[in-house]
C-alpha atoms as a PDB file:
ATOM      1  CA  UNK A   1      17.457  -1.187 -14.613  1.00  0.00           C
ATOM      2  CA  UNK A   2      15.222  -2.707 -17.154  1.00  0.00           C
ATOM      3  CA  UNK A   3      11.498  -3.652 -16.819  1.00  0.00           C
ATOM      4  CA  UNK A   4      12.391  -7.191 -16.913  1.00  0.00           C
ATOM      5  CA  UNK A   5      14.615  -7.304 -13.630  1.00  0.00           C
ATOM      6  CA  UNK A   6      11.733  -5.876 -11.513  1.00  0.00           C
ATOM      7  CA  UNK A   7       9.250  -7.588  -9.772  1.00  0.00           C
ATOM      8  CA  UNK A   8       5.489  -7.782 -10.613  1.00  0.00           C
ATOM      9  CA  UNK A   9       3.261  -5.914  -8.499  1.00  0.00           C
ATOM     10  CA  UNK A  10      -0.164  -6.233  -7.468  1.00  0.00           C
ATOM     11  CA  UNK A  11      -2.697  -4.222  -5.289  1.00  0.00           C
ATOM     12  CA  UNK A  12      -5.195  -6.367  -3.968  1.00  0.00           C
ATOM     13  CA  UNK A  13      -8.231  -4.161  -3.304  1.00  0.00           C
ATOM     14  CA  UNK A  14      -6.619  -1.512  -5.467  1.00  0.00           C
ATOM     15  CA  UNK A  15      -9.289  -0.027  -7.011  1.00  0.00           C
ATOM     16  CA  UNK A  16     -10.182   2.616  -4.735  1.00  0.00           C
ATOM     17  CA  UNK A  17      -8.159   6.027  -5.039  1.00  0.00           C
ATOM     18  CA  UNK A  18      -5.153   5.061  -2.502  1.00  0.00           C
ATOM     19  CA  UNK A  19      -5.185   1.652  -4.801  1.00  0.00           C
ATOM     20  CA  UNK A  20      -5.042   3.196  -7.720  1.00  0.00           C
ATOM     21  CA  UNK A  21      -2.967   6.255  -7.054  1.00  0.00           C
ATOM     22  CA  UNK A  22      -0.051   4.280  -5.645  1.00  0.00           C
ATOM     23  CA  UNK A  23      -0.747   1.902  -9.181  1.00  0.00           C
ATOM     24  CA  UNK A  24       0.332   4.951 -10.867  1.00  0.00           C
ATOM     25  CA  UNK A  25       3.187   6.218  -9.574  1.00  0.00           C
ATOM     26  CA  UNK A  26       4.381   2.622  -9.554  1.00  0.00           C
ATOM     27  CA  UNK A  27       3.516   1.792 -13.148  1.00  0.00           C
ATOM     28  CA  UNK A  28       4.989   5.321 -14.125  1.00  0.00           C
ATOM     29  CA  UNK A  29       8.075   4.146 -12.961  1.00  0.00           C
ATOM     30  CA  UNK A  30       8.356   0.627 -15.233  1.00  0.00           C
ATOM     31  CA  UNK A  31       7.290  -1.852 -12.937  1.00  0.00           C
ATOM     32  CA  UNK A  32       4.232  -4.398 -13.798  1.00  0.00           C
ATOM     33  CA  UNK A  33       1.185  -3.858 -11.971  1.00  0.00           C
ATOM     34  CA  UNK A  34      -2.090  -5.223 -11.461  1.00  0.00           C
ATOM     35  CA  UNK A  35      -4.801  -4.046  -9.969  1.00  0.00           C
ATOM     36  CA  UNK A  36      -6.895  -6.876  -8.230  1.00  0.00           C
ATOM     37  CA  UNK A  37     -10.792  -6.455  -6.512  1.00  0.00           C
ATOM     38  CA  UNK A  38     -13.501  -8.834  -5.553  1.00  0.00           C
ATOM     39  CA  UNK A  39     -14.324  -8.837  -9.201  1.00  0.00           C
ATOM     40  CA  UNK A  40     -12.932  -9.110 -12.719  1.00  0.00           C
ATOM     41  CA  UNK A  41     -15.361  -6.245 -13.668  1.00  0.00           C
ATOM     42  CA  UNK A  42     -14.409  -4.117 -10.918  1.00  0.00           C
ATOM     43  CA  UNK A  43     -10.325  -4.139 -11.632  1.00  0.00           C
ATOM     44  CA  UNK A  44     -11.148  -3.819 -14.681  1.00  0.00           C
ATOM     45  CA  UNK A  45     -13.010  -0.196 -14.914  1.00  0.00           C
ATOM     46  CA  UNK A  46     -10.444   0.490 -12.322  1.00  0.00           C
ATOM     47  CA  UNK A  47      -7.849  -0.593 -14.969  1.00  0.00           C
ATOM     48  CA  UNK A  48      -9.702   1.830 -17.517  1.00  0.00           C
ATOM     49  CA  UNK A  49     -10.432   4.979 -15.419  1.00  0.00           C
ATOM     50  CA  UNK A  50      -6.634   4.801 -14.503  1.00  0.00           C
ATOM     51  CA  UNK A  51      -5.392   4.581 -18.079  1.00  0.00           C
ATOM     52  CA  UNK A  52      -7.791   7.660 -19.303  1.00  0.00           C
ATOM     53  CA  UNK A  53      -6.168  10.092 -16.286  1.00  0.00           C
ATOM     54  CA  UNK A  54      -2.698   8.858 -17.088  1.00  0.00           C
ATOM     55  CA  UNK A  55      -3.108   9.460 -21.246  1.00  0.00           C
ATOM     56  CA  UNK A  56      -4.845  12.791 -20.128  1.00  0.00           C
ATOM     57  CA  UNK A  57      -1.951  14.055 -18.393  1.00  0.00           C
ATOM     58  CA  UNK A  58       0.626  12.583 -20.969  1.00  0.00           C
ATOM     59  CA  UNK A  59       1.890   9.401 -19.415  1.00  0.00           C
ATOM     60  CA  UNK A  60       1.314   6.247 -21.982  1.00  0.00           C
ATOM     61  CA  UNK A  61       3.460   3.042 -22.463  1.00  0.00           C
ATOM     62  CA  UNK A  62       2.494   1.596 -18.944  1.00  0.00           C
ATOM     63  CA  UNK A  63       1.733  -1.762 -18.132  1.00  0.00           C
ATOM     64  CA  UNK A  64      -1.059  -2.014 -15.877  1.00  0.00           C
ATOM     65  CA  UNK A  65      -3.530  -5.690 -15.969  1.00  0.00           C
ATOM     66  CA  UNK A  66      -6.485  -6.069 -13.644  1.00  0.00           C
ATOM     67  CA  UNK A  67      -7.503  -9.265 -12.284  1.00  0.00           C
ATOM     68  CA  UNK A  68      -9.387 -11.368  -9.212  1.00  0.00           C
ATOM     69  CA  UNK A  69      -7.574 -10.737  -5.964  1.00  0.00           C
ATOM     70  CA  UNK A  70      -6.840 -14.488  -5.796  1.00  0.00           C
ATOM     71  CA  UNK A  71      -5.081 -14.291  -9.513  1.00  0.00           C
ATOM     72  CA  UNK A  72      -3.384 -10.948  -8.838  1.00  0.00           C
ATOM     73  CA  UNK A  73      -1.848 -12.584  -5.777  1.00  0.00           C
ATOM     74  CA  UNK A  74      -0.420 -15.392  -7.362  1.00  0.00           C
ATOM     75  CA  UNK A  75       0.494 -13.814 -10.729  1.00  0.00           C
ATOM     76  CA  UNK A  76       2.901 -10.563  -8.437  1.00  0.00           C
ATOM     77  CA  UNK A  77       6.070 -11.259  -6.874  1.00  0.00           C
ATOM     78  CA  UNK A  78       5.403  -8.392  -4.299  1.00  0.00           C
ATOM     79  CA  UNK A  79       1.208  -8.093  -3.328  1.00  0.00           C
ATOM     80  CA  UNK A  80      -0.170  -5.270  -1.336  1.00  0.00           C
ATOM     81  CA  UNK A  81      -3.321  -5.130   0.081  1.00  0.00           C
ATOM     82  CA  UNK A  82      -5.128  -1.436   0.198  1.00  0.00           C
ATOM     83  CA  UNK A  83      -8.484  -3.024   1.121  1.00  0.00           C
ATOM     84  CA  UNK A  84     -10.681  -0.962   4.416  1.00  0.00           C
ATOM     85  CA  UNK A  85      -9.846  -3.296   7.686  1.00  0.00           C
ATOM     86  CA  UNK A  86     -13.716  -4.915   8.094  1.00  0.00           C
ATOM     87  CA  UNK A  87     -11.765  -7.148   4.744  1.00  0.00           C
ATOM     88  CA  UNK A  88      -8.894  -7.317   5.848  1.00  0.00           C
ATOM     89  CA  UNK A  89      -8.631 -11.016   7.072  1.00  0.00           C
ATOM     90  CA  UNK A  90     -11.541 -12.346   4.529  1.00  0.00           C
ATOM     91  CA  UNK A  91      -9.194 -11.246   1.967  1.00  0.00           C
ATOM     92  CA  UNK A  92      -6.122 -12.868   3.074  1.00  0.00           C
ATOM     93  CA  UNK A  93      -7.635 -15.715   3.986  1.00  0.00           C
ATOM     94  CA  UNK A  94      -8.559 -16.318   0.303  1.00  0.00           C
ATOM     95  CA  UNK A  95      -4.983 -15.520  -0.742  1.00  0.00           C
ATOM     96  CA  UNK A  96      -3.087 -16.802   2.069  1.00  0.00           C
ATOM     97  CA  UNK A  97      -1.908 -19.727  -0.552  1.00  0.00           C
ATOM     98  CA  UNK A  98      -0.200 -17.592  -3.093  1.00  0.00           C
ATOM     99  CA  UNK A  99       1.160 -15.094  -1.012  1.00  0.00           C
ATOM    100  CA  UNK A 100       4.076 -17.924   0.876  1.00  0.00           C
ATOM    101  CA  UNK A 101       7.400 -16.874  -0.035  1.00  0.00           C
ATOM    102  CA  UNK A 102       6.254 -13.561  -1.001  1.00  0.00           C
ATOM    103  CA  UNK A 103       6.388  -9.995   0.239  1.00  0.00           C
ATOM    104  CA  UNK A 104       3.058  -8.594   1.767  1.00  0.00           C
ATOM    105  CA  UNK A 105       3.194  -4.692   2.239  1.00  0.00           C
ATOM    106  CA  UNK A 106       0.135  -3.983   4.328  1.00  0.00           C
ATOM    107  CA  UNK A 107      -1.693  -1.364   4.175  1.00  0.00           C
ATOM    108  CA  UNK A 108      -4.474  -1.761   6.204  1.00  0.00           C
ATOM    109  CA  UNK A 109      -5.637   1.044   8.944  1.00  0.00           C
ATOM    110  CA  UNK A 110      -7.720  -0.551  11.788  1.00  0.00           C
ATOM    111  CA  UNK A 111     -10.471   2.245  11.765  1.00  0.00           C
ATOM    112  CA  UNK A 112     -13.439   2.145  13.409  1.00  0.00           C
ATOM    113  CA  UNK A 113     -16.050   4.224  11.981  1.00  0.00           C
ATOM    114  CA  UNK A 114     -17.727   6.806  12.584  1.00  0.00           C
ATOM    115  CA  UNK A 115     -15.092   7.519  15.029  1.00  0.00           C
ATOM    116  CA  UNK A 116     -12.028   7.366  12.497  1.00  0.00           C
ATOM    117  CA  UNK A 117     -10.179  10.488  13.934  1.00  0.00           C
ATOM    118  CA  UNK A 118      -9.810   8.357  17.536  1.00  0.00           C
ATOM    119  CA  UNK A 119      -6.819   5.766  18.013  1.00  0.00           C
ATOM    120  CA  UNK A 120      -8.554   2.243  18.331  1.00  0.00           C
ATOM    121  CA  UNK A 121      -5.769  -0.312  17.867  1.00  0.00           C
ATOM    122  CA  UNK A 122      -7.156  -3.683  17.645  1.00  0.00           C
ATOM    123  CA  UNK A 123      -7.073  -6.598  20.059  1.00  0.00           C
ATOM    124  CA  UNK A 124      -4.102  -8.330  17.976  1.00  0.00           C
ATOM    125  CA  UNK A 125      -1.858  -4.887  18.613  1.00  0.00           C
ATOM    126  CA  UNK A 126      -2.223  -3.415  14.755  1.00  0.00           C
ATOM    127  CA  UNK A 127      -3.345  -4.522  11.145  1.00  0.00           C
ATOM    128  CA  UNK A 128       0.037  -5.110  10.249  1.00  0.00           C
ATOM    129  CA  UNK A 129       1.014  -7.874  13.304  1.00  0.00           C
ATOM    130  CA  UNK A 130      -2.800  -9.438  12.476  1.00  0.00           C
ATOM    131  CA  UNK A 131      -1.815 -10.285   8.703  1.00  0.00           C
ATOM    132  CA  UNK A 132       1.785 -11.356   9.992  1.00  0.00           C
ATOM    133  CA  UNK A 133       0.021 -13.872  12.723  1.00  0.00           C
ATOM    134  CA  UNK A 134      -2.734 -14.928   9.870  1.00  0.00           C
ATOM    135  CA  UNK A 135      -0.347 -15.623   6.848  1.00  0.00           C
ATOM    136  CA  UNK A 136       2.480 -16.897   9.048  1.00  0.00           C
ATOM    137  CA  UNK A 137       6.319 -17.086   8.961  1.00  0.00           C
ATOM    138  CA  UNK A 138       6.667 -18.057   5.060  1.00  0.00           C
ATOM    139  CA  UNK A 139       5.098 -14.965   4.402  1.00  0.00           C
ATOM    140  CA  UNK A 140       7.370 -11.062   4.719  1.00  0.00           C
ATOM    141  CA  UNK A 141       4.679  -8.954   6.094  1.00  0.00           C
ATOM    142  CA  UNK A 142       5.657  -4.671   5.985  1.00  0.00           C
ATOM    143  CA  UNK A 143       3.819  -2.289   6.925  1.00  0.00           C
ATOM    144  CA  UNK A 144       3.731   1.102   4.931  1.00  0.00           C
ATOM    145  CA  UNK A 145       2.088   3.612   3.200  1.00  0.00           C
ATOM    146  CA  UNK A 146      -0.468   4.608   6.288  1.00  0.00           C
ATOM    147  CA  UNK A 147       0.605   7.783   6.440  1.00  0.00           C
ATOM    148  CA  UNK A 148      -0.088   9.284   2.683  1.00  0.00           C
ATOM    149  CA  UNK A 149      -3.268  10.730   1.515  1.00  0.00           C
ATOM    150  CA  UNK A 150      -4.494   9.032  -1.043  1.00  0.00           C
ATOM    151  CA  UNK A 151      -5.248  12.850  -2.800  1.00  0.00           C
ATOM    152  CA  UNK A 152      -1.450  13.253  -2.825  1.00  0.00           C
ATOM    153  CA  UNK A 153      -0.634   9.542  -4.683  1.00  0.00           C
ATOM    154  CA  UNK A 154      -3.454  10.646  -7.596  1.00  0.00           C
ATOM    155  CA  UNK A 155      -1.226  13.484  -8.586  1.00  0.00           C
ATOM    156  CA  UNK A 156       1.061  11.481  -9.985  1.00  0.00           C
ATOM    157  CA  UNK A 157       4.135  13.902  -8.914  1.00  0.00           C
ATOM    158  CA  UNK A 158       6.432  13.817  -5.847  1.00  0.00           C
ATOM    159  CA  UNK A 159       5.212  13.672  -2.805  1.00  0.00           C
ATOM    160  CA  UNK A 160       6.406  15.789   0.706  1.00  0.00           C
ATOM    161  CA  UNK A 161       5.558  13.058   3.263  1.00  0.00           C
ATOM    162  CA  UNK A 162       8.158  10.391   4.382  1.00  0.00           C
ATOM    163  CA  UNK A 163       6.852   6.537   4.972  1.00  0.00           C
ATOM    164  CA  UNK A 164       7.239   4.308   8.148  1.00  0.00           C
ATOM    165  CA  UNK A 165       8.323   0.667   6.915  1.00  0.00           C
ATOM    166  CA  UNK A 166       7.794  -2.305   9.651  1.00  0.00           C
ATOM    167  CA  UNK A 167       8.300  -5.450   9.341  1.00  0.00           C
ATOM    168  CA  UNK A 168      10.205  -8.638  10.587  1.00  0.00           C
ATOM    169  CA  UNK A 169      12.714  -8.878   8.236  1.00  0.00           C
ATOM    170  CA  UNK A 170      15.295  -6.399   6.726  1.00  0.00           C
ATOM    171  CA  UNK A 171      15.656  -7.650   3.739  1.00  0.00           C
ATOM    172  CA  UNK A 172      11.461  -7.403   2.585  1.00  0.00           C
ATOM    173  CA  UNK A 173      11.638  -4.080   4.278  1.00  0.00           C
ATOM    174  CA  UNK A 174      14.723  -2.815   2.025  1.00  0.00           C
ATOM    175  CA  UNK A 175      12.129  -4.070  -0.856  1.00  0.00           C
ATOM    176  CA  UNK A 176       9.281  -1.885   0.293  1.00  0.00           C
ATOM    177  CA  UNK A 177      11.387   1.129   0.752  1.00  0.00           C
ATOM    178  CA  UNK A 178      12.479   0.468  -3.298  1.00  0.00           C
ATOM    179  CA  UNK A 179       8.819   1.284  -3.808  1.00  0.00           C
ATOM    180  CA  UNK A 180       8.069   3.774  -1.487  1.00  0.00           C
ATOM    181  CA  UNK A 181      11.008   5.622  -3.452  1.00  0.00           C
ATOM    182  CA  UNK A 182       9.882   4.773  -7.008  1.00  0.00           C
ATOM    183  CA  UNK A 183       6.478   6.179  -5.493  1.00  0.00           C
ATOM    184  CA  UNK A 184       8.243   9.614  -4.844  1.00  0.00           C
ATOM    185  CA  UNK A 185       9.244   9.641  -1.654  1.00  0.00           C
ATOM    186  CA  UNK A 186      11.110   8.761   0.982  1.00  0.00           C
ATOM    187  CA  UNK A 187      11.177   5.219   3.085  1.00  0.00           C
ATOM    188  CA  UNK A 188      12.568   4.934   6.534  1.00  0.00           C
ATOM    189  CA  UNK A 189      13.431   1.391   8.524  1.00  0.00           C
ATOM    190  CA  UNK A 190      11.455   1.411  11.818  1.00  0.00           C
ATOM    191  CA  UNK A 191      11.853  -1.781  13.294  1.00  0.00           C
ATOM    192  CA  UNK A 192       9.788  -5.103  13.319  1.00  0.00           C
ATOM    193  CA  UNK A 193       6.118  -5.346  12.409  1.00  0.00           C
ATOM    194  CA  UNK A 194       5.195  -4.529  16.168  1.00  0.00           C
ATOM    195  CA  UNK A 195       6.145  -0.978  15.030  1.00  0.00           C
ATOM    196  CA  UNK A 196       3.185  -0.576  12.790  1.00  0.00           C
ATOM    197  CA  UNK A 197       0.933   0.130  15.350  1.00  0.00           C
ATOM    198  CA  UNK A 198       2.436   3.656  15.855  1.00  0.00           C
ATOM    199  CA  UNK A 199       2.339   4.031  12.263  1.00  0.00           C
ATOM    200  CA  UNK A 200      -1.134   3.081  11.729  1.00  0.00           C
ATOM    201  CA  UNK A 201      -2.265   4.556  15.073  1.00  0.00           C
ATOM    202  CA  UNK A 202      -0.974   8.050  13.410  1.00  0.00           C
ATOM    203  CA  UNK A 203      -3.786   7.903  10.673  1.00  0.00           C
ATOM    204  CA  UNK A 204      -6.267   8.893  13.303  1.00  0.00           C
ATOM    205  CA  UNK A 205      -3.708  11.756  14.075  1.00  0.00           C
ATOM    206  CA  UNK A 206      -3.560  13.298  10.563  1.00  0.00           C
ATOM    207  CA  UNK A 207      -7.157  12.614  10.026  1.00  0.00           C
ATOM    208  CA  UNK A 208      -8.073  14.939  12.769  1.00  0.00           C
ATOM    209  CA  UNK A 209      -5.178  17.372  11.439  1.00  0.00           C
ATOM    210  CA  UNK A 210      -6.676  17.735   7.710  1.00  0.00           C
ATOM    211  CA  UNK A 211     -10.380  17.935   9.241  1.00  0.00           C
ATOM    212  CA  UNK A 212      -9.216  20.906  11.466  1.00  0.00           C
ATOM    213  CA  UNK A 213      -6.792  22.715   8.706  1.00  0.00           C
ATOM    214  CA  UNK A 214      -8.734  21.526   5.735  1.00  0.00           C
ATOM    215  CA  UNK A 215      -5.315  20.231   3.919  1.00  0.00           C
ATOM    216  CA  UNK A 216      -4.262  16.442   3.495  1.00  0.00           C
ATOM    217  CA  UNK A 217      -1.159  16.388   6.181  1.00  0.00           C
ATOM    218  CA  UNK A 218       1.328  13.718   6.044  1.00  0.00           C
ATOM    219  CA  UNK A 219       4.653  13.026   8.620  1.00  0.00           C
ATOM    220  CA  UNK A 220       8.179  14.586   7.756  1.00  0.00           C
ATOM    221  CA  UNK A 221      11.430  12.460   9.714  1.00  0.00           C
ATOM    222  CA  UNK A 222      13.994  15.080  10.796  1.00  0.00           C
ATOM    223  CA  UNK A 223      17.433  15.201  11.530  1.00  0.00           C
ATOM    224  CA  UNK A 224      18.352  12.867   8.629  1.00  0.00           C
ATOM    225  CA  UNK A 225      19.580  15.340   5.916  1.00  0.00           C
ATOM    226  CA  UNK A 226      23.192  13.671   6.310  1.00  0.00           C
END
């Protein structure tokens, strides 16, 4: 598959290190990305950090752009958003316009700090069904990515951790898992968006898991080898 038949990505809020590292592994494997923030500036030293660790560990000939989160939006085919949930709905608001007929892949966990390693699902059931009910039915909301430490996405290789993709249609979930593989790993269907709160309710789980065995733990699906 060439560069031209695949769609245009962009990260809005990408330019912290689960942003960025999924930027990588996405633009290491030929698609288009941009990375958008709250600022030109911002993406753009984003943009620039990423490109120095990339030539430093021999991977050139990538297109990656930076941009507003309201350009990035309209300028992708496919949008994720990687902001922390107290901007999650400011941020969509803004971008609600050029995200209809798209694919949102949210990646939003609803923590509450200082209490992040506790399960506090919001009053709208999970991050994932609030975007869904905020951007409305024109709009393929999935869920994914919760579940992989951002350490793990900077190093650019494969990844052992398997991803949870949730969302009301099939079709935008079959998308996401396309990514979650070109990210190196491995993307499992697990029903409609309601489904992301077990997914994003797990963060809290592995958070408590790498605090007590100092590591950066992610989930494994078994019994599907065949």
């Amino acid at each position: 598959m060439t560069t031209e038949t695949l769609p245009v990505l962009a990260i809005l809020g990408g330019t912290g290190d689960l942003g960025t590292g999924l930027a990588r592994r996405w633009a290491q494997a030929g698609y288009q990305v941009i990375i958008g923030s709250r600022t030109q500036e911002k993406a753009e030293n984003a943009v620039t950090d990423l490109r120095e660790v990339m030539a430093e560990r021999g991977v050139g000939d990538v297109t990656v752009q930076a941009m507003e989160n309201l350009a990035a939006a309209e300028a992708a085919d496919i949008v994720a958003i990687t902001v922390p949930f107290s901007h999650q709905a400011s941020t969509l608001e803004l971008v609600k316009p050029a995200l209809q007929g798209k694919i949102l892949i949210d990646v939003t966990v609803p923590l509450v700090p200082p209490k992040v390693g506790r399960v506090q699902l919001p009053e709208g059931g999970s991050a994932g069904q609030i975007a869904q009910d905020l951007l409305g039915e024109d709009v393929a909301v999935v869920s994914a990515f919760q579940n992989v430490a951002a350490a793990h996405l900077q190093e650019g290789a494969g990844v052992d951790c398997d991803v949870l993709v949730c969302g009301n249609k099939k079709a935008a979930r079959e998308e996401v898992i396309k990514l979650v593989e070109a990210a190196g790993m491995r993307g499992f269907h697990a029903g409609m968006i309601n489904n992301a709160a077990a997914a994003e309710a797990l963060t809290s789980v592995l958070i408590v898991l790498n605090k007590q065995y100092s590591c950066h733990a992610g989930i494994r699906i078994t019994g599907m080898d065949h």
